[in-house]
PDB file of N, CA and C in Angstrom:
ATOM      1  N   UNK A   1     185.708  22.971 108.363  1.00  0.00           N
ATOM      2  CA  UNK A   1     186.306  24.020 107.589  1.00  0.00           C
ATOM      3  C   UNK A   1     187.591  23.472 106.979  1.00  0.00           C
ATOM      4  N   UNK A   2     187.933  23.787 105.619  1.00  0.00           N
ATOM      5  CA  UNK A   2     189.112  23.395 105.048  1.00  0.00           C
ATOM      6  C   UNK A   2     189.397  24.387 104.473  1.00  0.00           C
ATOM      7  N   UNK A   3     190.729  24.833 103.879  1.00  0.00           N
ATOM      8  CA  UNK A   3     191.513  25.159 102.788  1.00  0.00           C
ATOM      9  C   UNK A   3     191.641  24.957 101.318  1.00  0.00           C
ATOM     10  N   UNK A   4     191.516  25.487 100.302  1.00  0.00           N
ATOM     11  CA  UNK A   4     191.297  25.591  98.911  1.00  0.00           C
ATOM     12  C   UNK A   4     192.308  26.231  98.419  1.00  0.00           C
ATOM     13  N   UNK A   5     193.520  25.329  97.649  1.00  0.00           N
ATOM     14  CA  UNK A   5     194.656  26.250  96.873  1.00  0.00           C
ATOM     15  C   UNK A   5     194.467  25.972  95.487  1.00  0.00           C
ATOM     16  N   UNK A   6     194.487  27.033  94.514  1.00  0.00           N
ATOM     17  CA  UNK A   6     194.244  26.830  93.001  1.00  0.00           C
ATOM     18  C   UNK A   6     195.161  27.921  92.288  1.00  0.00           C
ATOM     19  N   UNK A   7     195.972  27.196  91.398  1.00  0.00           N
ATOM     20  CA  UNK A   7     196.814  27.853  91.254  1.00  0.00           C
ATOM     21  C   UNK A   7     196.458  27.988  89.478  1.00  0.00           C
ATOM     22  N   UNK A   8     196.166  29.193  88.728  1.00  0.00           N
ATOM     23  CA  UNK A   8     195.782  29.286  87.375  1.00  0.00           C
ATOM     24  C   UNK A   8     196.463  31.038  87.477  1.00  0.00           C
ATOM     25  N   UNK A   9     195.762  31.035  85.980  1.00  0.00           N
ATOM     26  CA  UNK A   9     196.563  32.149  85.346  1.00  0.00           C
ATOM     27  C   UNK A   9     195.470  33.719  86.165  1.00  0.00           C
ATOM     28  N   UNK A  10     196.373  34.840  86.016  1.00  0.00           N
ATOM     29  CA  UNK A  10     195.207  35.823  86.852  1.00  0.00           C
ATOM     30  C   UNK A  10     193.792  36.067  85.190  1.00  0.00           C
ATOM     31  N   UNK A  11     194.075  36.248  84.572  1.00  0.00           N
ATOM     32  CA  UNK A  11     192.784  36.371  83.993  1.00  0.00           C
ATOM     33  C   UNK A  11     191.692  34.928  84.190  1.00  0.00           C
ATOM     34  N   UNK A  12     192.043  33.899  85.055  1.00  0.00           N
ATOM     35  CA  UNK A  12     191.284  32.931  85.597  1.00  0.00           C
ATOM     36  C   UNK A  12     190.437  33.540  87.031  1.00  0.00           C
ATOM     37  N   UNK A  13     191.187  34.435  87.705  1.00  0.00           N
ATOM     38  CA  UNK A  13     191.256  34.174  89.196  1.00  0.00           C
ATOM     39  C   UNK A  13     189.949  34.678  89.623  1.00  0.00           C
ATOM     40  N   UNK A  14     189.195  35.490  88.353  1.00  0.00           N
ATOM     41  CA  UNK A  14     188.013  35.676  88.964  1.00  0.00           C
ATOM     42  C   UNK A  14     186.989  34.652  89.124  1.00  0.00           C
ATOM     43  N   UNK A  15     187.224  34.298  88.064  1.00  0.00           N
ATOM     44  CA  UNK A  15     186.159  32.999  87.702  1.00  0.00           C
ATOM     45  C   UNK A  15     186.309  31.732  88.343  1.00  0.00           C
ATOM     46  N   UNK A  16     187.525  31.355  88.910  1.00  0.00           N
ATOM     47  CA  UNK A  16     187.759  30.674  89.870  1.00  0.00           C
ATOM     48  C   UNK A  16     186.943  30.889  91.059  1.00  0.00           C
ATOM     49  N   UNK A  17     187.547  32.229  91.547  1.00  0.00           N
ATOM     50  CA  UNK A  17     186.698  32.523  92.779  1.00  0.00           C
ATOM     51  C   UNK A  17     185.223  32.948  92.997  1.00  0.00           C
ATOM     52  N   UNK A  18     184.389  33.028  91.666  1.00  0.00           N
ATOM     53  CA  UNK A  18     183.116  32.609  91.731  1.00  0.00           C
ATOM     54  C   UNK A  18     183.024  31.684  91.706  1.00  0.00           C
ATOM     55  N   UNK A  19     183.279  30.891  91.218  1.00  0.00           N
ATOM     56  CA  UNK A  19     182.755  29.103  91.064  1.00  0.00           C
ATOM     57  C   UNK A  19     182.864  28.507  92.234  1.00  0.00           C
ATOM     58  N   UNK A  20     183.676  28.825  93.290  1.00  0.00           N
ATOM     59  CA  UNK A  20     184.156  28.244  94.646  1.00  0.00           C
ATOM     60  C   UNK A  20     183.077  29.013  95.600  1.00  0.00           C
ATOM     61  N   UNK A  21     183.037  30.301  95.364  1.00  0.00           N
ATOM     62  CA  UNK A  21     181.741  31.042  95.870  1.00  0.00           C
ATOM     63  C   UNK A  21     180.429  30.386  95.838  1.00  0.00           C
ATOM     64  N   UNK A  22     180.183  30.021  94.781  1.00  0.00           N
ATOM     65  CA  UNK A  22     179.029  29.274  94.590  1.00  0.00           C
ATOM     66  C   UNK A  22     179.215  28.256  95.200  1.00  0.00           C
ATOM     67  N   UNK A  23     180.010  27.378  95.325  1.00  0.00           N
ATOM     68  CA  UNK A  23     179.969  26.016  95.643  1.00  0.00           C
ATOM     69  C   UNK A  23     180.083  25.702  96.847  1.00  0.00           C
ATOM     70  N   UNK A  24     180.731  26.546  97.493  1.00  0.00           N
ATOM     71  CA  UNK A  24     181.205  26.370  99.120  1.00  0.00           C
ATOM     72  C   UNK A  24     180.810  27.731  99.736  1.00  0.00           C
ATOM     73  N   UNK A  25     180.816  27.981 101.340  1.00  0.00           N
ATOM     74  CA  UNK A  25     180.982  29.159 101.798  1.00  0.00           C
ATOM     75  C   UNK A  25     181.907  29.795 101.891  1.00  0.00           C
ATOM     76  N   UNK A  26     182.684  30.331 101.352  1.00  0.00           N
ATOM     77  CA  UNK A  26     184.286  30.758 101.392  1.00  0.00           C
ATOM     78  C   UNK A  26     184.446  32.241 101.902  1.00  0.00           C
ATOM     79  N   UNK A  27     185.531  32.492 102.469  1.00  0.00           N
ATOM     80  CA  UNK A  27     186.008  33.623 102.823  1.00  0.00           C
ATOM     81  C   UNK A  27     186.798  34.538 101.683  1.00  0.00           C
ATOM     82  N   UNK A  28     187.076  35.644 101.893  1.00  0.00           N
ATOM     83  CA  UNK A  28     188.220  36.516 100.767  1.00  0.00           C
ATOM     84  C   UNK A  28     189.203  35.629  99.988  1.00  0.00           C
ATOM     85  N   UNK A  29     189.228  35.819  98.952  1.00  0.00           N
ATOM     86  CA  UNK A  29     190.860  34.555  98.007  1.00  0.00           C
ATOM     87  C   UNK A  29     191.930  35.322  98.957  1.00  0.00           C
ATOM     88  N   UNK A  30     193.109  34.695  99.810  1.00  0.00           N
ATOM     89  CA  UNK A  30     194.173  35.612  99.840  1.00  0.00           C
ATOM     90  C   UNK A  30     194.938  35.167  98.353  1.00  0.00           C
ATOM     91  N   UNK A  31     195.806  36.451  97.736  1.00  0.00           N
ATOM     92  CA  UNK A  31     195.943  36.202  96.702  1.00  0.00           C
ATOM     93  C   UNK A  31     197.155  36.399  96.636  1.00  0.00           C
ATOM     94  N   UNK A  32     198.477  35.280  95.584  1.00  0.00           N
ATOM     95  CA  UNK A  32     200.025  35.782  95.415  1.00  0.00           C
ATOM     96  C   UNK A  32     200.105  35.308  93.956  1.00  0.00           C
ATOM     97  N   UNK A  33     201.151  35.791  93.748  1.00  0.00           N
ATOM     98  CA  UNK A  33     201.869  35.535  92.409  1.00  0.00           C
ATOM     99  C   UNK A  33     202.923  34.180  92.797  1.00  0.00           C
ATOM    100  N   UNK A  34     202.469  33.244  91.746  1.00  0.00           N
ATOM    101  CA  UNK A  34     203.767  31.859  91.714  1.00  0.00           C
ATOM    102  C   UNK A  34     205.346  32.099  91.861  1.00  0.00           C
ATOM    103  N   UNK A  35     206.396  31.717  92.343  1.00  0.00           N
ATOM    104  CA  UNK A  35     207.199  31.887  92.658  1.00  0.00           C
ATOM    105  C   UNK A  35     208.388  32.161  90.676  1.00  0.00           C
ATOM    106  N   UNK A  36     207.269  31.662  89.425  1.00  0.00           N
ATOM    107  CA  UNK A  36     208.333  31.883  88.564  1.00  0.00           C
ATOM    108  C   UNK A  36     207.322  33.310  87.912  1.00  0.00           C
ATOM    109  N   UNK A  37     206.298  33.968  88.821  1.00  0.00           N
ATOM    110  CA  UNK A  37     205.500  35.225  88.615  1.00  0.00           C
ATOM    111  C   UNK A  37     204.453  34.801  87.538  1.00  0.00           C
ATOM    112  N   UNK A  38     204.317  33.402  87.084  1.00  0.00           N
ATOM    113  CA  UNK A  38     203.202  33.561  85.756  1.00  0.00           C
ATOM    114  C   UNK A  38     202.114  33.169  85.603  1.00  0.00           C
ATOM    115  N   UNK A  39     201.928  32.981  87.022  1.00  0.00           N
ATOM    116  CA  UNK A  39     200.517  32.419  87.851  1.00  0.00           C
ATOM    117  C   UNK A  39     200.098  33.252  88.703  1.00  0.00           C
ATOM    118  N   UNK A  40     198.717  32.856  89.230  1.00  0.00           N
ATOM    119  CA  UNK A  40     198.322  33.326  90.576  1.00  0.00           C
ATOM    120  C   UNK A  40     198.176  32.043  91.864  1.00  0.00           C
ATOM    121  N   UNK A  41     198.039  32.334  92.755  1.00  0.00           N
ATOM    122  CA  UNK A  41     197.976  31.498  94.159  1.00  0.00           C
ATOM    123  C   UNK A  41     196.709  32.135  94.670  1.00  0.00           C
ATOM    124  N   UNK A  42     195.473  31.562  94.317  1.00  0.00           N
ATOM    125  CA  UNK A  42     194.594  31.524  95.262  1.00  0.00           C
ATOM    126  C   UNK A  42     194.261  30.866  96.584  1.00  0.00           C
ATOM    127  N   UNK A  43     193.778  31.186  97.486  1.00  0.00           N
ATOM    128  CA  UNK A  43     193.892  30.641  98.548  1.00  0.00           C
ATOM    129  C   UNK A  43     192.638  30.594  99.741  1.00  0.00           C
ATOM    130  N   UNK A  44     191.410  29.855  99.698  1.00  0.00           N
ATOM    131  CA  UNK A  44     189.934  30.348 100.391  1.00  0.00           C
ATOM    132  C   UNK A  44     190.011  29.146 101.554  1.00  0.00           C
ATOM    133  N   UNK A  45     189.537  30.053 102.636  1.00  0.00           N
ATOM    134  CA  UNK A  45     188.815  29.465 103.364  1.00  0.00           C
ATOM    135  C   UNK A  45     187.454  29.078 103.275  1.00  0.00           C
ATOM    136  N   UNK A  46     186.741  27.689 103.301  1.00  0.00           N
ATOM    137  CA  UNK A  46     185.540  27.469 102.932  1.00  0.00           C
ATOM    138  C   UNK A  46     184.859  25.948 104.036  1.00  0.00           C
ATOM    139  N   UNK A  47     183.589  26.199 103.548  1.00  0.00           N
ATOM    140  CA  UNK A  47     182.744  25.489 104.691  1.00  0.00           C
ATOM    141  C   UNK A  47     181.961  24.955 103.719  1.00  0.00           C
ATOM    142  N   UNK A  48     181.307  23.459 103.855  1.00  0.00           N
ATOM    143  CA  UNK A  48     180.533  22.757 102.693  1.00  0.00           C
ATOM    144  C   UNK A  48     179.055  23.967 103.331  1.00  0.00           C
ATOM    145  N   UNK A  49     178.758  24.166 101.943  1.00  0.00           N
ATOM    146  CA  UNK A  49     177.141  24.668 102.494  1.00  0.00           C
ATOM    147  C   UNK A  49     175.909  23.045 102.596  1.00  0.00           C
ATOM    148  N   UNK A  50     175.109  23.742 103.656  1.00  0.00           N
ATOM    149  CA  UNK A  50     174.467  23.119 103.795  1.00  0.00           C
ATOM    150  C   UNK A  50     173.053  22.895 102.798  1.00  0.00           C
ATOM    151  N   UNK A  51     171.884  22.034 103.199  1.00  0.00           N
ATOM    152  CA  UNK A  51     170.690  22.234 102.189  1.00  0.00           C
ATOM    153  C   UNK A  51     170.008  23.295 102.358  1.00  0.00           C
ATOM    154  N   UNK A  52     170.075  24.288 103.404  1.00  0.00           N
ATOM    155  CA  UNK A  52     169.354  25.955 103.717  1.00  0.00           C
ATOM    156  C   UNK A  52     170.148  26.520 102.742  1.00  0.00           C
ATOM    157  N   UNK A  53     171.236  26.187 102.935  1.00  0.00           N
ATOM    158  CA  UNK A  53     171.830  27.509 102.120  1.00  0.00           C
ATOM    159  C   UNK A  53     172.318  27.095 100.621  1.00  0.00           C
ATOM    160  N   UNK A  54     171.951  25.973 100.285  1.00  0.00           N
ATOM    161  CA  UNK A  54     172.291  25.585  98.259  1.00  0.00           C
ATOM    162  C   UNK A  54     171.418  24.748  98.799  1.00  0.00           C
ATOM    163  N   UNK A  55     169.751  25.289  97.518  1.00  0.00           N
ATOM    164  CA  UNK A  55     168.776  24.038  97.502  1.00  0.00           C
ATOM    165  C   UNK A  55     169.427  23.236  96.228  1.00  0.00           C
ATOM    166  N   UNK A  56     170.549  23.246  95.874  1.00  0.00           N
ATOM    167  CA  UNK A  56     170.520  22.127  94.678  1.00  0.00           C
ATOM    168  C   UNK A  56     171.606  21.243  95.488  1.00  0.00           C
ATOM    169  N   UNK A  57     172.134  21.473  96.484  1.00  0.00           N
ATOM    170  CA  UNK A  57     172.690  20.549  97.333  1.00  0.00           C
ATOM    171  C   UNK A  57     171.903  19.423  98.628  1.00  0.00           C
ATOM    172  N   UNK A  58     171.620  18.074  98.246  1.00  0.00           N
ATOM    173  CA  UNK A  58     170.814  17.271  98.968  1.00  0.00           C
ATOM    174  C   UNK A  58     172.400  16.569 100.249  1.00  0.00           C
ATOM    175  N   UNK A  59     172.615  16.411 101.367  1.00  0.00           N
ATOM    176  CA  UNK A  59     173.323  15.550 102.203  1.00  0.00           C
ATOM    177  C   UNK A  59     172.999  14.132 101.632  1.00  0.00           C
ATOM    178  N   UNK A  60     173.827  13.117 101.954  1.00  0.00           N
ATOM    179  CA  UNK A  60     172.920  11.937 102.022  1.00  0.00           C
ATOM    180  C   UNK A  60     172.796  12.046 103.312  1.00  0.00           C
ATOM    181  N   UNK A  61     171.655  10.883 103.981  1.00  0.00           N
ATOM    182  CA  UNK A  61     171.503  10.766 104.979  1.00  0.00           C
ATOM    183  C   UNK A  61     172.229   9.250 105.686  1.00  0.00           C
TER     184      UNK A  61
END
């Protein structure tokens, strides 16, 4: 399990957090505003999916 920080504009933050959805198993974005307010701070917990769960993902062996 790792951590995922992406920091883009909020009319990004959805589309961010589908694309990471798709790609990984992730938990809720916790979500903040950048410290100069003109960003967002996404923030997922995520797990590589395996080949059960994304058939377009092969491991090597």
């Amino acid at each position: 399990m790792f951590e995922i920080r992406v920091i883009c504009t909020q009319d990004d933050a959805e589309r961010v957090s589908t694309a990471l959805a798709a790609a990984f198993d992730t938990g809720p974005a916790r979500q903040y505003s950048t410290r100069d307010g003109k960003r967002t701070r996404l923030y997922f917990t995520a797990d590589h999916r395996d080949s059960s769960t994304n058939p377009n993902h092969t491991e090597s062996e």
